[in-house]
C-alpha atoms as a PDB file:
ATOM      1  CA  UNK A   1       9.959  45.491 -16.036  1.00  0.00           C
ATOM      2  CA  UNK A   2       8.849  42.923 -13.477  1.00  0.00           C
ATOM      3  CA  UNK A   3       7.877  39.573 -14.834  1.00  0.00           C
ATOM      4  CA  UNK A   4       4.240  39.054 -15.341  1.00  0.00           C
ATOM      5  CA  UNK A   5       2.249  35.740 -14.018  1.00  0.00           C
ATOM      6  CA  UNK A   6       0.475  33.597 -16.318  1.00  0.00           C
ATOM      7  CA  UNK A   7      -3.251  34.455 -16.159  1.00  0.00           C
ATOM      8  CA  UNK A   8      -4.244  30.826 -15.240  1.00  0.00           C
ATOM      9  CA  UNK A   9      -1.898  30.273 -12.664  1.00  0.00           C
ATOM     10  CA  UNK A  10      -3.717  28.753 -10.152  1.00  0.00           C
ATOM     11  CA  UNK A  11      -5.845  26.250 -12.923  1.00  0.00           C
ATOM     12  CA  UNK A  12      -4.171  22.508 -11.341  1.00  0.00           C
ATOM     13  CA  UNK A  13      -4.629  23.692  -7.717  1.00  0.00           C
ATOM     14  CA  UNK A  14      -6.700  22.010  -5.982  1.00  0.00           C
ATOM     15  CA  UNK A  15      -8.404  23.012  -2.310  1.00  0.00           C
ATOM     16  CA  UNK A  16      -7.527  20.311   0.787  1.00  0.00           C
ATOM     17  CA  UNK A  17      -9.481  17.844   1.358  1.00  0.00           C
ATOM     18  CA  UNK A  18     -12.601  18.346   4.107  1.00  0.00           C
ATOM     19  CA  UNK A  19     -12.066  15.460   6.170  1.00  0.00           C
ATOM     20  CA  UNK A  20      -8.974  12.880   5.845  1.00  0.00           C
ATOM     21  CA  UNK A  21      -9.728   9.382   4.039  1.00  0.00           C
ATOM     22  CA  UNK A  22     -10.430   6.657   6.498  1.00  0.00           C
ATOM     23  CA  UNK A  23      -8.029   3.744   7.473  1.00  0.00           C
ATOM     24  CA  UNK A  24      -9.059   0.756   5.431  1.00  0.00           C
ATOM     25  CA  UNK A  25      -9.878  -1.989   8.690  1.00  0.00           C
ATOM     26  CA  UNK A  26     -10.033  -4.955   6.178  1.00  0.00           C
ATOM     27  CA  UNK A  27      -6.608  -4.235   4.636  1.00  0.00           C
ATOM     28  CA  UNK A  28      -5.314  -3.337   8.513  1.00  0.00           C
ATOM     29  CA  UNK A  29      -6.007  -7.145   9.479  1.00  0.00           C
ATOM     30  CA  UNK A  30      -5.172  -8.802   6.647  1.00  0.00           C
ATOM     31  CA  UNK A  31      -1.460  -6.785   6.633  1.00  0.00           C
ATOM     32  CA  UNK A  32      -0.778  -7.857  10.802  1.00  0.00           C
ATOM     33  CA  UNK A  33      -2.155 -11.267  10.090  1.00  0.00           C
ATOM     34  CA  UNK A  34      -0.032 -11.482   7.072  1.00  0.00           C
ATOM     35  CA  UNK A  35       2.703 -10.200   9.536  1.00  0.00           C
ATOM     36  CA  UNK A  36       2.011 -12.548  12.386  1.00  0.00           C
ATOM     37  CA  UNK A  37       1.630 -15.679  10.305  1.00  0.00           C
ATOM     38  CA  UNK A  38       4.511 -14.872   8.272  1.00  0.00           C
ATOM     39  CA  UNK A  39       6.786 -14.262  12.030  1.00  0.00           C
ATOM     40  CA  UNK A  40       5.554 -17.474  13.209  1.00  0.00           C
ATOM     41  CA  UNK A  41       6.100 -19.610  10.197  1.00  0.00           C
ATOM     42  CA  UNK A  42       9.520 -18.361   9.872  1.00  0.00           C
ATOM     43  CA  UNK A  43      10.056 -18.614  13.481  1.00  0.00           C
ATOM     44  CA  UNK A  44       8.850 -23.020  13.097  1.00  0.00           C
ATOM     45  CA  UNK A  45      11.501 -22.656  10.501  1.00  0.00           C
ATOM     46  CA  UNK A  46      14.391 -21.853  11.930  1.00  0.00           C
ATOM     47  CA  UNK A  47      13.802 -23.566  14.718  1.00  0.00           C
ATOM     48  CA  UNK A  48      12.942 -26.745  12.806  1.00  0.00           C
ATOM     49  CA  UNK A  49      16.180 -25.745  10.504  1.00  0.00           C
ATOM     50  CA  UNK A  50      18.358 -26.182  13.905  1.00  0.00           C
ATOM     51  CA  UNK A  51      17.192 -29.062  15.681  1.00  0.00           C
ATOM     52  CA  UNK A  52      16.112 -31.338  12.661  1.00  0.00           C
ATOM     53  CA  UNK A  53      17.416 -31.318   8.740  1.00  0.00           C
ATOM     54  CA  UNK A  54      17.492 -28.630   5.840  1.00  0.00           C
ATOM     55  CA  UNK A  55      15.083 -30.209   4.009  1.00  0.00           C
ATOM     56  CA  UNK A  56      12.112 -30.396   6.078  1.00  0.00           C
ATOM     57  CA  UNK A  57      12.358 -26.406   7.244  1.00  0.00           C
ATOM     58  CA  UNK A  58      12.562 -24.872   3.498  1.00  0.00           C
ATOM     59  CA  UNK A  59       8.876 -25.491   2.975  1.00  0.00           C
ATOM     60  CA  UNK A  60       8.006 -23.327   6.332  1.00  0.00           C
ATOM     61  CA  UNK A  61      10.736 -20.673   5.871  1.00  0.00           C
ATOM     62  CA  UNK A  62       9.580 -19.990   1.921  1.00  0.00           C
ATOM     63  CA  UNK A  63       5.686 -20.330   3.244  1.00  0.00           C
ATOM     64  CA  UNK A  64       7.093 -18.025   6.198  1.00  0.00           C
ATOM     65  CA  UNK A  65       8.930 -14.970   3.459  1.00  0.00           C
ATOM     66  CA  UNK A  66       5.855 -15.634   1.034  1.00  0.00           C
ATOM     67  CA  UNK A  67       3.953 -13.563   3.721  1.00  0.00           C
ATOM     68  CA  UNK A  68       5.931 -12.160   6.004  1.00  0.00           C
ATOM     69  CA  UNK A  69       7.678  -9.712   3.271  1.00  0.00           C
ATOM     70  CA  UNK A  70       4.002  -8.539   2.077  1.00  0.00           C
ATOM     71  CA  UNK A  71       2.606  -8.558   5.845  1.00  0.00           C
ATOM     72  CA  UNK A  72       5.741  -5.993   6.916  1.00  0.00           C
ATOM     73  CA  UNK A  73       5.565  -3.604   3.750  1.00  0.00           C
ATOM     74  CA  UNK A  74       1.486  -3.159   4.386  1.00  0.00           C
ATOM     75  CA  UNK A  75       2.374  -2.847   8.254  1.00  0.00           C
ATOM     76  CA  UNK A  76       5.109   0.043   7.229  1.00  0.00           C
ATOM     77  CA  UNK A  77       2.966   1.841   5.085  1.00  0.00           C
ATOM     78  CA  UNK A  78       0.299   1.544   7.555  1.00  0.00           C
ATOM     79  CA  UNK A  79       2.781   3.146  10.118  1.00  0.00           C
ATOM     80  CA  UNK A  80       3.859   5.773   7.903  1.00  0.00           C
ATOM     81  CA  UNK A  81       0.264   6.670   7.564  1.00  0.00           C
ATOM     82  CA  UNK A  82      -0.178   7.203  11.247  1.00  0.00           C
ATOM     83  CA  UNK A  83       2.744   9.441  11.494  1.00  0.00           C
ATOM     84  CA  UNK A  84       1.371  11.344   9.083  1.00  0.00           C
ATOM     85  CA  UNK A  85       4.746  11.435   7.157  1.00  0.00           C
ATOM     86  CA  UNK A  86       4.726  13.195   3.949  1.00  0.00           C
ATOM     87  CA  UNK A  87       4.547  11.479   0.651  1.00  0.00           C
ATOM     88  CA  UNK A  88       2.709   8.172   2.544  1.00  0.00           C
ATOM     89  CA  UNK A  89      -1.487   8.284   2.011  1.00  0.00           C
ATOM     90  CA  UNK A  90      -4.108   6.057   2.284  1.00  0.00           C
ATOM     91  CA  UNK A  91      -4.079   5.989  -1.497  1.00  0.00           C
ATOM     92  CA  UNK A  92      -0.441   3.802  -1.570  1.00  0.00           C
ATOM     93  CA  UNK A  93      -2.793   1.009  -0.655  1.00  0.00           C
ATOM     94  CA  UNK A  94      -4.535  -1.672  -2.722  1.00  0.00           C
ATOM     95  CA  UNK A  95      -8.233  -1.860  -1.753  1.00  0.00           C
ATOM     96  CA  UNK A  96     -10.314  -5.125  -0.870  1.00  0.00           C
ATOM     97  CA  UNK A  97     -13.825  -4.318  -2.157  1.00  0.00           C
END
């Protein structure tokens, strides 16, 4: 006998999407400025880490991480998006209303 398919099969599928969700602009600048103040903060840092004392760069390296980290992971994602890799969408990130 040949196995018989459940009569609602096809209930949870659901049709593609018409047209792809936009990029969110608002979160797209606030993830490279994140990025770029984050670089440059770190970058004062170090530099201030090498040429004067330990104590006066930890305030600009922790400022520096604090937003660089969040500034790369949005700029990843973002990336991802682009590519159009599977398992990355527009809904991985937060919204700015």
């Amino acid at each position: 006998m040949a196995a018989r398919r459940p009569k609602y099969a096809h209930l949870n599928d659901h049709p593609p999407p018409l047209r792809e969700p936009s990029i969110p602009l608002k979160e797209v600048a606030l993830a490279g400025g994140l990025f770029l103040i984050g670089t440059t903060f770190l970058t004062i840092g170090i530099h201030c880490f090498f040429t004067s004392s330990f104590m006066e760069s930890i305030p600009l390296v922790m400022l520096g991480a604090l937003t660089f980290i969040p500034g790369v992971y949005h700029c990843f994602l973002f990336f991802m998006i682009l590519r159009k890799v599977p398992g990355y969408t527009v809904d991985m990130i937060p919204k700015f209303d």
